[in-house]
C-alpha atoms as a PDB file:
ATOM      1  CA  UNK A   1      89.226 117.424 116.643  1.00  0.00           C
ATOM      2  CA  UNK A   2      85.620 117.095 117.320  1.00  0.00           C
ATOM      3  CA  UNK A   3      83.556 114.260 119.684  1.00  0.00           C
ATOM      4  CA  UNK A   4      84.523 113.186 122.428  1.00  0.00           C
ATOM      5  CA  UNK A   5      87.823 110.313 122.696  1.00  0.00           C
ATOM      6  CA  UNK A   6      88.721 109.054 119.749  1.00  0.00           C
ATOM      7  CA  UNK A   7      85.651 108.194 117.972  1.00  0.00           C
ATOM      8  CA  UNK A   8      85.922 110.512 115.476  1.00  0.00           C
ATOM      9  CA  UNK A   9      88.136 108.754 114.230  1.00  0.00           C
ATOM     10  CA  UNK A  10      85.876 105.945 112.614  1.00  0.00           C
ATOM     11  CA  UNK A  11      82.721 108.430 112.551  1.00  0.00           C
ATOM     12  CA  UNK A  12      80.985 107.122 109.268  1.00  0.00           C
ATOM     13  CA  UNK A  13      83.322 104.483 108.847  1.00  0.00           C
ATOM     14  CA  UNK A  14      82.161 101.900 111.503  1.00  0.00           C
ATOM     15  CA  UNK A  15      80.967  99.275 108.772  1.00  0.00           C
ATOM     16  CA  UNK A  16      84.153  99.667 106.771  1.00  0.00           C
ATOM     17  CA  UNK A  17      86.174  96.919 108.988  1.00  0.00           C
ATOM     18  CA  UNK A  18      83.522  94.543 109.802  1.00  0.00           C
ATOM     19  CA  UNK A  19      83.309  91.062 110.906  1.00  0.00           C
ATOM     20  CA  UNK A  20      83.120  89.692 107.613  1.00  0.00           C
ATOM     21  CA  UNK A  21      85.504  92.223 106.385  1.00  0.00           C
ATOM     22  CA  UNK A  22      87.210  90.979 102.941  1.00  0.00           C
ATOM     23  CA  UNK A  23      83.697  88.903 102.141  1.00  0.00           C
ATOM     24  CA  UNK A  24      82.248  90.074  99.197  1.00  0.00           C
ATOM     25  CA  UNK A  25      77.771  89.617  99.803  1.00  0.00           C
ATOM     26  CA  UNK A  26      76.157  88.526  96.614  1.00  0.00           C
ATOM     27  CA  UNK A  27      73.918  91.070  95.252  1.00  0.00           C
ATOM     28  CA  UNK A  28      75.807  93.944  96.343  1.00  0.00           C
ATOM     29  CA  UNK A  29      77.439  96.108  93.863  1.00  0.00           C
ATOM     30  CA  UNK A  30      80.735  96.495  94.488  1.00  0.00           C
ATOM     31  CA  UNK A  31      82.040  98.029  91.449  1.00  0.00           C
ATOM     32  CA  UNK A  32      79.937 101.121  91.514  1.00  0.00           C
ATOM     33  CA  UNK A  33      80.984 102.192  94.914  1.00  0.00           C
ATOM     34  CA  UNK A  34      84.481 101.439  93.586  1.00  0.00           C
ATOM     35  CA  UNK A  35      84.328 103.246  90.758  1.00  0.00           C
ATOM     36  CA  UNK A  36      83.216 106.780  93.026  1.00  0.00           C
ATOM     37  CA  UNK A  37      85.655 105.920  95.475  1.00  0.00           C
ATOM     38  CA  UNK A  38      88.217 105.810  92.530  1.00  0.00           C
ATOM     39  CA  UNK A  39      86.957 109.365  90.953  1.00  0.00           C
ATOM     40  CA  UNK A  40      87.453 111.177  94.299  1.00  0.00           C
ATOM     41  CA  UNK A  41      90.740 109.371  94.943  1.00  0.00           C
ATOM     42  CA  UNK A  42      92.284 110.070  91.502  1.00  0.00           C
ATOM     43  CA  UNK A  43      91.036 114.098  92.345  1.00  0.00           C
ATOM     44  CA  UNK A  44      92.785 114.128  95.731  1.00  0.00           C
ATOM     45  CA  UNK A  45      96.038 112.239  93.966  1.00  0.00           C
ATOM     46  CA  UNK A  46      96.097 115.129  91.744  1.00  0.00           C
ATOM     47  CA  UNK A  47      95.276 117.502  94.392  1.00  0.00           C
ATOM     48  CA  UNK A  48      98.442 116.189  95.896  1.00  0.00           C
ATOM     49  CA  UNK A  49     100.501 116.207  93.334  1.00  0.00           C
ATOM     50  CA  UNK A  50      99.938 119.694  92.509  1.00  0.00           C
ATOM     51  CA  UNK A  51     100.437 120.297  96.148  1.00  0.00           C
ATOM     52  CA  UNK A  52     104.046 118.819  96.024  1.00  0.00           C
ATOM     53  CA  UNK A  53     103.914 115.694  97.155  1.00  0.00           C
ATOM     54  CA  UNK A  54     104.889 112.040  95.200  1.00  0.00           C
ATOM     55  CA  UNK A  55     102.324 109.924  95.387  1.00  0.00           C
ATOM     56  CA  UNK A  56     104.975 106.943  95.936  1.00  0.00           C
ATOM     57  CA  UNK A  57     105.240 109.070  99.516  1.00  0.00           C
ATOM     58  CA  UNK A  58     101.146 109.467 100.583  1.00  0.00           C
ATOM     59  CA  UNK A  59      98.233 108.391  97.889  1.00  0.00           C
ATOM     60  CA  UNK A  60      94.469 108.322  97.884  1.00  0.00           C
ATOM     61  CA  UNK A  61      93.543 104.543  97.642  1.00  0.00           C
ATOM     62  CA  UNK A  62      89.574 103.473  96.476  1.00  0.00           C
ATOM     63  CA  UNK A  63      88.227 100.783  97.848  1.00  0.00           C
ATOM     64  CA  UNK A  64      84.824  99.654  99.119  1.00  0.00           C
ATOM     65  CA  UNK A  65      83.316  98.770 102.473  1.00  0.00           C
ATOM     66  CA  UNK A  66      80.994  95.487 102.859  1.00  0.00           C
ATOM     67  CA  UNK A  67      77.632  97.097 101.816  1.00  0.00           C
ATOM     68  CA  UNK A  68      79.291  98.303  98.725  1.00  0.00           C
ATOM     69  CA  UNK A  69      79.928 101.909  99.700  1.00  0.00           C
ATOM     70  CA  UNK A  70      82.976 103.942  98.384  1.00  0.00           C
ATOM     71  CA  UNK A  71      85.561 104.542 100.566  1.00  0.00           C
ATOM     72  CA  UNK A  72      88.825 106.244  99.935  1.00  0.00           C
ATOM     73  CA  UNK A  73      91.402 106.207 102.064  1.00  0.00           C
ATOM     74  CA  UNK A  74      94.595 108.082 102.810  1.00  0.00           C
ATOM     75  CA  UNK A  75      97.959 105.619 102.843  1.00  0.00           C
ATOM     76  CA  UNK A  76     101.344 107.051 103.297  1.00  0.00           C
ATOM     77  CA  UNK A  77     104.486 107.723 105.445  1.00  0.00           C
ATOM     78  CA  UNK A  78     104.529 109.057 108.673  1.00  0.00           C
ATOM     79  CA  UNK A  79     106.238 111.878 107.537  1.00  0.00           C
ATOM     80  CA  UNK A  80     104.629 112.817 104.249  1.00  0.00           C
ATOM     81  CA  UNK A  81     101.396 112.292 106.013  1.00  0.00           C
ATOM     82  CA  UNK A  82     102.178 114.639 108.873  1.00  0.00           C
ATOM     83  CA  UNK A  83     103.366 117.507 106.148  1.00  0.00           C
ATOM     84  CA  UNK A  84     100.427 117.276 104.940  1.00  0.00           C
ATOM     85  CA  UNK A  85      98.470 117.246 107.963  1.00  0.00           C
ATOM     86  CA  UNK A  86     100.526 120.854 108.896  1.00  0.00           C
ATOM     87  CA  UNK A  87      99.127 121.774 105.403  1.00  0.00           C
ATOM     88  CA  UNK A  88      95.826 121.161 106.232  1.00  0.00           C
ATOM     89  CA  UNK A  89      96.031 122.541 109.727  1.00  0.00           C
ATOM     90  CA  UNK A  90      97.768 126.178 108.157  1.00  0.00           C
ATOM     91  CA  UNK A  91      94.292 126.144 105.619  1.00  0.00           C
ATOM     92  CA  UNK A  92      92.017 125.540 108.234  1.00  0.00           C
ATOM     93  CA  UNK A  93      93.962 128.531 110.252  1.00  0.00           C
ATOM     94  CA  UNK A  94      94.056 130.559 107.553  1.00  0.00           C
ATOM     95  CA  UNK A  95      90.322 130.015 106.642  1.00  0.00           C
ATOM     96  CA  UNK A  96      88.587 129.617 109.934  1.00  0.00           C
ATOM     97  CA  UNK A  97      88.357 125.744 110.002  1.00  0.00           C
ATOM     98  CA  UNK A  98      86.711 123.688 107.019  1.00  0.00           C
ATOM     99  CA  UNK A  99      84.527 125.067 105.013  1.00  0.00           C
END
């Protein structure tokens, strides 16, 4: 973990849940920062799926945030999720943290 508390865990992603969350601004395209959301999700779904998991389990979900922005998030079971969060912590071990 990095930062102090536990803002690092919206770092970035402030604007993502804002007042007029679920309001869609006119003028604001949506559907491009869907679409790269969707690109990098679809990569990590296949990332996981080669890494064992079932998607049905923990998936890679695009979406956008109000301005428009791509934002992919992680949805899954407590379990699955924590798996692959012991993954993640044995690469970054292995590796010397991310790269």
């Amino acid at each position: 973990m990095t930062g102090s508390g536990e803002s690092w865990l919206s770092d970035g992603l402030d604007d993502v849940m804002g007042v007029d969350h679920g309001l869609w601004v006119p003028g604001v395209d949506y559907v491009a920062g869907w679409r790269e959301a969707r690109e990098v999700a679809d990569r990590l779904n296949r990332a996981l799926l080669g890494a064992g998991f079932e998607l049905s389990a923990v998936r890679a979900v695009a979406s956008t945030g109000e301005d428009g922005r791509g934002v992919v998030r992680l949805a899954g079971w407590p379990d699955a999720v924590d798996r692959l969060a012991g993954l993640l912590e044995a690469l970054a071990d292995g590796y010397g943290g991310a790269r």
